[in-house]
PDB file of N, CA and C in Angstrom:
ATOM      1  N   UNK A   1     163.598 100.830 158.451  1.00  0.00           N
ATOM      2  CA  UNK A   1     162.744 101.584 157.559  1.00  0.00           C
ATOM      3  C   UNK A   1     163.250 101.404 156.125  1.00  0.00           C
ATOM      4  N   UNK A   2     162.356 101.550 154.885  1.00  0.00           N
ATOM      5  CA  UNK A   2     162.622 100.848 154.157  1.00  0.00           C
ATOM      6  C   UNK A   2     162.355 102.318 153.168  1.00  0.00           C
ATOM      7  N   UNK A   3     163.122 102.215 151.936  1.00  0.00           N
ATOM      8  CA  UNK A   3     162.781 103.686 150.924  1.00  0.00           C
ATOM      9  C   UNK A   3     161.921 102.842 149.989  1.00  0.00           C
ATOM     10  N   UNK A   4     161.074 103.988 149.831  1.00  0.00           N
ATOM     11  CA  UNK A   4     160.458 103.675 148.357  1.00  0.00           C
ATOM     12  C   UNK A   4     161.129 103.882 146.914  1.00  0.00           C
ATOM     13  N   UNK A   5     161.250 103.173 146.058  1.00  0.00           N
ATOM     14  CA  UNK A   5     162.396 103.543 144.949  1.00  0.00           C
ATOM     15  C   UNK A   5     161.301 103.415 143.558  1.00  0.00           C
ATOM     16  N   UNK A   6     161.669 104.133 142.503  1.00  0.00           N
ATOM     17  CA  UNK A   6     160.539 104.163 141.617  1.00  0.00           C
ATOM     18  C   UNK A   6     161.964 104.774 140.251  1.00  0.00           C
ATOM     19  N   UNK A   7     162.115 103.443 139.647  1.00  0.00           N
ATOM     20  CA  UNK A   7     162.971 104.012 138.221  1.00  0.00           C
ATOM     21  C   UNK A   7     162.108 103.944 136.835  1.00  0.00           C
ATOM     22  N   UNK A   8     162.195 105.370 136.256  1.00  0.00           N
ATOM     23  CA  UNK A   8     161.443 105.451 135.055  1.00  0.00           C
ATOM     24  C   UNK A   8     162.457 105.846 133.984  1.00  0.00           C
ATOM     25  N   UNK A   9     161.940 105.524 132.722  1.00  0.00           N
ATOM     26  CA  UNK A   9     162.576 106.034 131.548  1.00  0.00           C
ATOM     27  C   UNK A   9     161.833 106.715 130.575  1.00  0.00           C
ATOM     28  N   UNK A  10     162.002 107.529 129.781  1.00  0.00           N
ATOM     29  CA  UNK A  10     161.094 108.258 128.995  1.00  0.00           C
ATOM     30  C   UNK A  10     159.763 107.669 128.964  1.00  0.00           C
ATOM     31  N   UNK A  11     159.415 106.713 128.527  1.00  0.00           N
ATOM     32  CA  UNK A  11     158.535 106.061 127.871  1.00  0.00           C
ATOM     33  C   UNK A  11     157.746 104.736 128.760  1.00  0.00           C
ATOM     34  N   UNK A  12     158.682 104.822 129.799  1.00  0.00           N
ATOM     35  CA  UNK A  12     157.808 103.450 130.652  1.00  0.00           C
ATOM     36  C   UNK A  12     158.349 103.449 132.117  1.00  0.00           C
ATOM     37  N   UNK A  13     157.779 102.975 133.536  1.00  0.00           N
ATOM     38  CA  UNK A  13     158.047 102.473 134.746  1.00  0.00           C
ATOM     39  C   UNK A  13     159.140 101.213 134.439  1.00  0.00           C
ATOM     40  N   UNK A  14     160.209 101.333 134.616  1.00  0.00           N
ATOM     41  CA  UNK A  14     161.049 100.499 134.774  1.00  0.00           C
ATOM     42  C   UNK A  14     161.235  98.886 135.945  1.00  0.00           C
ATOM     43  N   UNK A  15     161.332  99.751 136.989  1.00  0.00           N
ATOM     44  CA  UNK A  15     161.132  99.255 138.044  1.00  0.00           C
ATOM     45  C   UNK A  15     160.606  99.780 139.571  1.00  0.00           C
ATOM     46  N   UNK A  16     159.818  99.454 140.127  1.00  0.00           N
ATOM     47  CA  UNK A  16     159.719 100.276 141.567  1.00  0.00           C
ATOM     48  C   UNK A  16     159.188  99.131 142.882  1.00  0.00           C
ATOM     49  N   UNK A  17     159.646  99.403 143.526  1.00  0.00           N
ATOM     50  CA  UNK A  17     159.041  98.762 145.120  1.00  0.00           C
ATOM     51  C   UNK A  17     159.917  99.323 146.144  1.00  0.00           C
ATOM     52  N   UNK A  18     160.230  98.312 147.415  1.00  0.00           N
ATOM     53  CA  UNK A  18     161.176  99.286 148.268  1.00  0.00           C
ATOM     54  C   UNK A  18     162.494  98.210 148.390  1.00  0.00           C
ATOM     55  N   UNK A  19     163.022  99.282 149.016  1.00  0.00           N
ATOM     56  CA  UNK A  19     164.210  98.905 148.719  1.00  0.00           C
ATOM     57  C   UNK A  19     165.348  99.337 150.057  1.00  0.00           C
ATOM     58  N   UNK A  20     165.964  98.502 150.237  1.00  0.00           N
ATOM     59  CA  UNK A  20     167.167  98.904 151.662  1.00  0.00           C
ATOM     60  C   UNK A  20     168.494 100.106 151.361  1.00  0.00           C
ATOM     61  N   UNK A  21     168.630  99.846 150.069  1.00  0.00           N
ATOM     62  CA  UNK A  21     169.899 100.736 149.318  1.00  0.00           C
ATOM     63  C   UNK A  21     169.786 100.880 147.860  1.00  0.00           C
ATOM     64  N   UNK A  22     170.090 101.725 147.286  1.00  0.00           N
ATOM     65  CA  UNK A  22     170.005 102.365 146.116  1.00  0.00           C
ATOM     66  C   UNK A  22     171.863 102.533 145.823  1.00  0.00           C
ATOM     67  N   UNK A  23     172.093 102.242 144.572  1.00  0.00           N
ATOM     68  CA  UNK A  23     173.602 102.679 144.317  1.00  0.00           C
ATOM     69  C   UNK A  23     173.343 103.235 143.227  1.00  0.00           C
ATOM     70  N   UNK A  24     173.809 104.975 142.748  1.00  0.00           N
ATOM     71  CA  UNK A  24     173.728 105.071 141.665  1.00  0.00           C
ATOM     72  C   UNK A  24     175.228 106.180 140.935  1.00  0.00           C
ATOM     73  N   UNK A  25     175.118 106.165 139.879  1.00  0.00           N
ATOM     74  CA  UNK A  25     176.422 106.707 139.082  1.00  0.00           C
ATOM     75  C   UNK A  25     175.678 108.257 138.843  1.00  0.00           C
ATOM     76  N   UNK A  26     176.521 109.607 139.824  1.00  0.00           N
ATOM     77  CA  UNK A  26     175.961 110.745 139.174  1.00  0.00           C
ATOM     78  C   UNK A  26     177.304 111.378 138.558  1.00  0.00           C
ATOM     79  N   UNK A  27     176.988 112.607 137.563  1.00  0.00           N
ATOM     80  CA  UNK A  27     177.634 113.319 137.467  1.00  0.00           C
ATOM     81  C   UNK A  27     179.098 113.558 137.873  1.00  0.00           C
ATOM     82  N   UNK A  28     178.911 113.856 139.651  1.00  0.00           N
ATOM     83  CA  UNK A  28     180.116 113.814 140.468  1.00  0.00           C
ATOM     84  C   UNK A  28     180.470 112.852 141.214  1.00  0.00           C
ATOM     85  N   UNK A  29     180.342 111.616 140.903  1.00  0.00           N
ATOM     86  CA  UNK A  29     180.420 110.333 141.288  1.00  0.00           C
ATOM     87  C   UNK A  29     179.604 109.021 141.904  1.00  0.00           C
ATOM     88  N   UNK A  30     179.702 108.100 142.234  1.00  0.00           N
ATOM     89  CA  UNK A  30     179.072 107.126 142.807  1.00  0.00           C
ATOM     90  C   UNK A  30     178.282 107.528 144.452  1.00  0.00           C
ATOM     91  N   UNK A  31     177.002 107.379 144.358  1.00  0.00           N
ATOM     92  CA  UNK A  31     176.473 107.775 145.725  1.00  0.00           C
ATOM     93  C   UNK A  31     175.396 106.377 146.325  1.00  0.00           C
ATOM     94  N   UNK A  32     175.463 106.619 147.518  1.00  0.00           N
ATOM     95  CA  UNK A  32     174.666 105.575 147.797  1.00  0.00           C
ATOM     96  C   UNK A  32     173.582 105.901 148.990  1.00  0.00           C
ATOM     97  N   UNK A  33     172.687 105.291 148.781  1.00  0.00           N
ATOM     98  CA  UNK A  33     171.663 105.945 149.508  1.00  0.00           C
ATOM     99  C   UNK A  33     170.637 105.406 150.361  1.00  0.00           C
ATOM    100  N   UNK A  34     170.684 105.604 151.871  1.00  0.00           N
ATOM    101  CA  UNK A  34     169.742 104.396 153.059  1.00  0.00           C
ATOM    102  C   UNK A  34     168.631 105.321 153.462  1.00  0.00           C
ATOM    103  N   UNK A  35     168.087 104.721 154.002  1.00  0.00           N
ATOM    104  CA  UNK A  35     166.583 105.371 154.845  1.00  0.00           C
ATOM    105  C   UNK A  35     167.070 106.389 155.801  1.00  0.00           C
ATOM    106  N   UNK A  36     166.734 107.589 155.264  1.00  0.00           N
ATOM    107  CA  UNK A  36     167.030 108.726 156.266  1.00  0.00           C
ATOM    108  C   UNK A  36     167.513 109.463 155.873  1.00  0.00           C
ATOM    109  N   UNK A  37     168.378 109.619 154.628  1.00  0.00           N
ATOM    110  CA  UNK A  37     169.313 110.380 153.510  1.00  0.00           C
ATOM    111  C   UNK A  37     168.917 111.361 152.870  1.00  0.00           C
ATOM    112  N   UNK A  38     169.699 113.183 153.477  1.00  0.00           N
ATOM    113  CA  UNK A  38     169.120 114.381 153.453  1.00  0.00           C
ATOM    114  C   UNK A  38     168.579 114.246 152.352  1.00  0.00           C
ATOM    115  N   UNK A  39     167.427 115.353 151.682  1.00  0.00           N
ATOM    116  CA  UNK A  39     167.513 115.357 150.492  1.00  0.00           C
ATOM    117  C   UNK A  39     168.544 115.806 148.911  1.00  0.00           C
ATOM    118  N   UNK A  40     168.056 115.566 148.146  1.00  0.00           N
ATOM    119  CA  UNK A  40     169.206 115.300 147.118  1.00  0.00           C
ATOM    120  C   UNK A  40     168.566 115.524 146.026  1.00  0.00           C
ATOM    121  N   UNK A  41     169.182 116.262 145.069  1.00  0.00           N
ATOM    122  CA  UNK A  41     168.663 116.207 143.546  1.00  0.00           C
ATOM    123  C   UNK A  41     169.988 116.297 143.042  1.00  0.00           C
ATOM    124  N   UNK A  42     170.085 115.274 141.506  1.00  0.00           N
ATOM    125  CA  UNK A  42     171.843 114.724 141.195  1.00  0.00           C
ATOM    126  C   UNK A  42     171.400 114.539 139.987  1.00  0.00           C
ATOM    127  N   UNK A  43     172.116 114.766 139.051  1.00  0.00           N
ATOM    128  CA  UNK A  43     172.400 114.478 137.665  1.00  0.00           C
ATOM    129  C   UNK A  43     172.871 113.280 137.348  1.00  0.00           C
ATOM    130  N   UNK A  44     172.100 112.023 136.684  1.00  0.00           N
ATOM    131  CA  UNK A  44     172.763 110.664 136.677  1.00  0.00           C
ATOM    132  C   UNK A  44     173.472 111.118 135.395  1.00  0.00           C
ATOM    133  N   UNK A  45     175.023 110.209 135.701  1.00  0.00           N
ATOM    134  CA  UNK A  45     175.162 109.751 134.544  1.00  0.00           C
ATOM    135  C   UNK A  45     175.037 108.487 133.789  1.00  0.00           C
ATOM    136  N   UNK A  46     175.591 108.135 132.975  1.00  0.00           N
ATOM    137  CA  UNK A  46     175.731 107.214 132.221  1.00  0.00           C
ATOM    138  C   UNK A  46     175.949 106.088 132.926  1.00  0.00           C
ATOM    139  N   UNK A  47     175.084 104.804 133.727  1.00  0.00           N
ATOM    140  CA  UNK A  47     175.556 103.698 134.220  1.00  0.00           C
ATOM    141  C   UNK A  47     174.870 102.716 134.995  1.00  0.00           C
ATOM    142  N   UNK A  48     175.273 102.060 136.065  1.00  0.00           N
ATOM    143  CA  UNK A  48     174.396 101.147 136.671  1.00  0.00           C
ATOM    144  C   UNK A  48     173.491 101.802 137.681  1.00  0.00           C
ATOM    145  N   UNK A  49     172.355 101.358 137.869  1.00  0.00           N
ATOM    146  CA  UNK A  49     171.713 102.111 139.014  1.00  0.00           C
ATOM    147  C   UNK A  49     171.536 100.573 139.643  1.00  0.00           C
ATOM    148  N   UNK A  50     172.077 100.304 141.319  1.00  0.00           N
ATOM    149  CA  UNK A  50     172.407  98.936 141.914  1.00  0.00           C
ATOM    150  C   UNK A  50     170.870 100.034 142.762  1.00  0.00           C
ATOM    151  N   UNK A  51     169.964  98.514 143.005  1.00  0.00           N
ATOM    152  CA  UNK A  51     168.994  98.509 144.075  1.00  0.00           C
ATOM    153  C   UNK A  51     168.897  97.681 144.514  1.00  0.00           C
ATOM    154  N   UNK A  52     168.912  97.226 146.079  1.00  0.00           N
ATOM    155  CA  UNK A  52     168.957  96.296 147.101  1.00  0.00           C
ATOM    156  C   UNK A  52     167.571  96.229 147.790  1.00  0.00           C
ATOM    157  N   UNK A  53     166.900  95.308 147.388  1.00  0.00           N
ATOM    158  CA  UNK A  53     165.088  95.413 147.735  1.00  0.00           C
ATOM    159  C   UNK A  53     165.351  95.123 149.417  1.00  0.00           C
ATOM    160  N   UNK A  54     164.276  95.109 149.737  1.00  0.00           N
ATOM    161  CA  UNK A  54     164.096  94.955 151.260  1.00  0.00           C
ATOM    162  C   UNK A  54     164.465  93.713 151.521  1.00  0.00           C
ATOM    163  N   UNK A  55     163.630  92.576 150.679  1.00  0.00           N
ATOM    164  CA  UNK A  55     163.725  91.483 151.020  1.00  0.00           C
ATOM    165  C   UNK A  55     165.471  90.563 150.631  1.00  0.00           C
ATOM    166  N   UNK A  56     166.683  91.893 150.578  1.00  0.00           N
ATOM    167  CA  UNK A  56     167.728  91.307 150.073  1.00  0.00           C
ATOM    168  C   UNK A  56     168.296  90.893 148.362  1.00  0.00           C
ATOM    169  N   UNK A  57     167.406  91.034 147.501  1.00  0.00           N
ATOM    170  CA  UNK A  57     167.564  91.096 146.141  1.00  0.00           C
ATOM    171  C   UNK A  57     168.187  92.159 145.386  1.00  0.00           C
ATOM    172  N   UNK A  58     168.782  91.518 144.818  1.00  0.00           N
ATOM    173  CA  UNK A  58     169.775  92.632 143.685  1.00  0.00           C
ATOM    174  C   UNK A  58     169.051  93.281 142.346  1.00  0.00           C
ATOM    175  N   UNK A  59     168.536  94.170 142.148  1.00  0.00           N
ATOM    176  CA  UNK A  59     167.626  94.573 140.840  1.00  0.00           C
ATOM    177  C   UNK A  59     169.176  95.806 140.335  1.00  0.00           C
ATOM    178  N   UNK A  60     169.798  95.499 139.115  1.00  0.00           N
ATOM    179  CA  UNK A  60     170.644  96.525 138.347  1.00  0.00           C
ATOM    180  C   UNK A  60     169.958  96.657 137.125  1.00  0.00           C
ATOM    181  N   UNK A  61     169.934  98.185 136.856  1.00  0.00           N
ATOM    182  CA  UNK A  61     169.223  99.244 136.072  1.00  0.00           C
ATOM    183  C   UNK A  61     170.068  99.771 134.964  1.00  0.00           C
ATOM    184  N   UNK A  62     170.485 100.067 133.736  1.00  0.00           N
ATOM    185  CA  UNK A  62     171.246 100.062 132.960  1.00  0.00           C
ATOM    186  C   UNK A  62     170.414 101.410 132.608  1.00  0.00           C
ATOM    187  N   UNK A  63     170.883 102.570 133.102  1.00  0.00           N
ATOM    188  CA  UNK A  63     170.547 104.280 132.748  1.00  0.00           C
ATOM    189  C   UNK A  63     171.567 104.968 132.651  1.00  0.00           C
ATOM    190  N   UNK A  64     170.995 105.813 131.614  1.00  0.00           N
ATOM    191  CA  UNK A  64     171.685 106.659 130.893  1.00  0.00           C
ATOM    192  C   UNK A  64     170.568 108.271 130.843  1.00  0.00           C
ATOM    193  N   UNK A  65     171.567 109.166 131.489  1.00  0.00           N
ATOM    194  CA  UNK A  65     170.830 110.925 131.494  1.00  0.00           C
ATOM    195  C   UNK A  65     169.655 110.771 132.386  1.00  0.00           C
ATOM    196  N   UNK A  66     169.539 111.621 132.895  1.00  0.00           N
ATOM    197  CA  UNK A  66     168.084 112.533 133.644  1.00  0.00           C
ATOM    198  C   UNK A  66     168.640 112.225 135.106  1.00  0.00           C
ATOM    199  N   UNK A  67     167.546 112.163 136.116  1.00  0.00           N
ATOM    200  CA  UNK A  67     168.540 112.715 137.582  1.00  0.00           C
ATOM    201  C   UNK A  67     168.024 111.644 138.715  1.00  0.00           C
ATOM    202  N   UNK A  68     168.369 112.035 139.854  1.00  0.00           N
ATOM    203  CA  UNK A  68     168.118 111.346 140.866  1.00  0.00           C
ATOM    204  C   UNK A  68     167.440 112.081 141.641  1.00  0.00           C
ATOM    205  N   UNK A  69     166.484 111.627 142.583  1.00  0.00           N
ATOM    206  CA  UNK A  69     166.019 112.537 143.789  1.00  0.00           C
ATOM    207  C   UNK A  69     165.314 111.784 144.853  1.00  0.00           C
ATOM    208  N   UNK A  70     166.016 112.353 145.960  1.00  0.00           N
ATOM    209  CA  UNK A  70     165.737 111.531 147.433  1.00  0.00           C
ATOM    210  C   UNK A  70     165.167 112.843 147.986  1.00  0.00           C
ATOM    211  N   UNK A  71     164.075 112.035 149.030  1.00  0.00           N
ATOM    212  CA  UNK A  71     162.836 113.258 149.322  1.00  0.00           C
ATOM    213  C   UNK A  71     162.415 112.355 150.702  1.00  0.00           C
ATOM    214  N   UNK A  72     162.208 112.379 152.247  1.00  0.00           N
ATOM    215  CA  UNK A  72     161.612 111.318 153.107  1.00  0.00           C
ATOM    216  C   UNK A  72     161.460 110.137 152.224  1.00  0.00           C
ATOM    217  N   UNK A  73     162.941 109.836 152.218  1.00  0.00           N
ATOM    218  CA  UNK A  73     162.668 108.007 152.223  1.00  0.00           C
ATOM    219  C   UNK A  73     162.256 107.790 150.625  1.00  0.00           C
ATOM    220  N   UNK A  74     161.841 108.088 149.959  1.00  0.00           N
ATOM    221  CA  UNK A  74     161.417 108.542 148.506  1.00  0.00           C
ATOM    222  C   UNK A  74     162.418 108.632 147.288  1.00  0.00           C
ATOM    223  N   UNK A  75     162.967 107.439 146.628  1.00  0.00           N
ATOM    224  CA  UNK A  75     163.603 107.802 145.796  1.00  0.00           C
ATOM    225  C   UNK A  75     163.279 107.697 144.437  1.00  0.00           C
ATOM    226  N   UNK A  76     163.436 109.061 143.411  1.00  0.00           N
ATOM    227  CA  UNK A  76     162.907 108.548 142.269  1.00  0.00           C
ATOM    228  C   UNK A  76     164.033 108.740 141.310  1.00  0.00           C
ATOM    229  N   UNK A  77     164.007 107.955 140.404  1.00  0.00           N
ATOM    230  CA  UNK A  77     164.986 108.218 139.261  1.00  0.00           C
ATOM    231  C   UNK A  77     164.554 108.454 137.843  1.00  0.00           C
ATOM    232  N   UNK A  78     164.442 109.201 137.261  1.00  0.00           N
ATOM    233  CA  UNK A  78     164.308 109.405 136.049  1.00  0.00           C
ATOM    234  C   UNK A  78     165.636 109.701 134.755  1.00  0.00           C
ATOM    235  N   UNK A  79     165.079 108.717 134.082  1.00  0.00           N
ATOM    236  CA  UNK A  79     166.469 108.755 133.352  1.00  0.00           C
ATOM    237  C   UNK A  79     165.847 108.589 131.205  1.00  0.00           C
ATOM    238  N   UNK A  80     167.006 109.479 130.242  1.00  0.00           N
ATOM    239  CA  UNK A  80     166.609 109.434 129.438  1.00  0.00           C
ATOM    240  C   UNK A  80     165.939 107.991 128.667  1.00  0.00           C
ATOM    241  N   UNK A  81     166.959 106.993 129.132  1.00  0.00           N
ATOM    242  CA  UNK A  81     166.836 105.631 128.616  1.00  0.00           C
ATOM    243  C   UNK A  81     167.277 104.644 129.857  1.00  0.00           C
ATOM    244  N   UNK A  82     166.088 103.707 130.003  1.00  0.00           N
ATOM    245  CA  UNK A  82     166.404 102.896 131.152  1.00  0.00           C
ATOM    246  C   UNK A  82     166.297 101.565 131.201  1.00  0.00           C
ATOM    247  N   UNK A  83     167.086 100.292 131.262  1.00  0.00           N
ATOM    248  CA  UNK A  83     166.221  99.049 130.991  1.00  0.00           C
ATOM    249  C   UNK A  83     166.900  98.354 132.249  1.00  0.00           C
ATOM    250  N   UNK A  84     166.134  96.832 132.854  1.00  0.00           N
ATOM    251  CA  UNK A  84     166.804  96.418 134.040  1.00  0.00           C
ATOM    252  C   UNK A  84     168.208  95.760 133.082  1.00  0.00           C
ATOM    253  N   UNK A  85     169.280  95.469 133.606  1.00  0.00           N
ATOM    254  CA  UNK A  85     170.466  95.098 132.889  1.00  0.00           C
ATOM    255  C   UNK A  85     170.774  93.566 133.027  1.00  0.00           C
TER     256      UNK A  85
END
């Protein structure tokens, strides 16, 4: 099963499709996240957001502020400033 991942930044859709793993930098440290993963709401901080598409591809996200949230399989990220890196 595969998550849906959807990274935005103030002002635009960054990146989204699905994805096998999500790596991201919060607050209280590095978390990582597979299909099935309770839900979650996290304070990003400052850093890489690593996404591992389904089909095996590496997409890294260069965000800074706003949060994370995993919901059934559903991950969204919103962050103050976001660009792929």
């Amino acid at each position: 099963m595969a998550l849906n991942v959807s990274v935005v930044s103030a002002d635009r859709e960054v990146w989204s499709g699905t994805a096998a793993q999500v790596v991201a930098r919060t607050v209280e440290g590095e978390i990582g996240i597979l299909s099935g993963h309770q839900p979650l709401l996290a304070t990003l901080a400052h850093g890489e957001v690593r996404v591992t598409t389904a089909g095996g591809e590496k997409v890294a996200v260069d965000a800074e502020g706003g949060f994370l949230s995993v919901d059934h399989d559903t991950v969204t990220i919103v962050a103050g400033r976001a660009s792929i890196a």
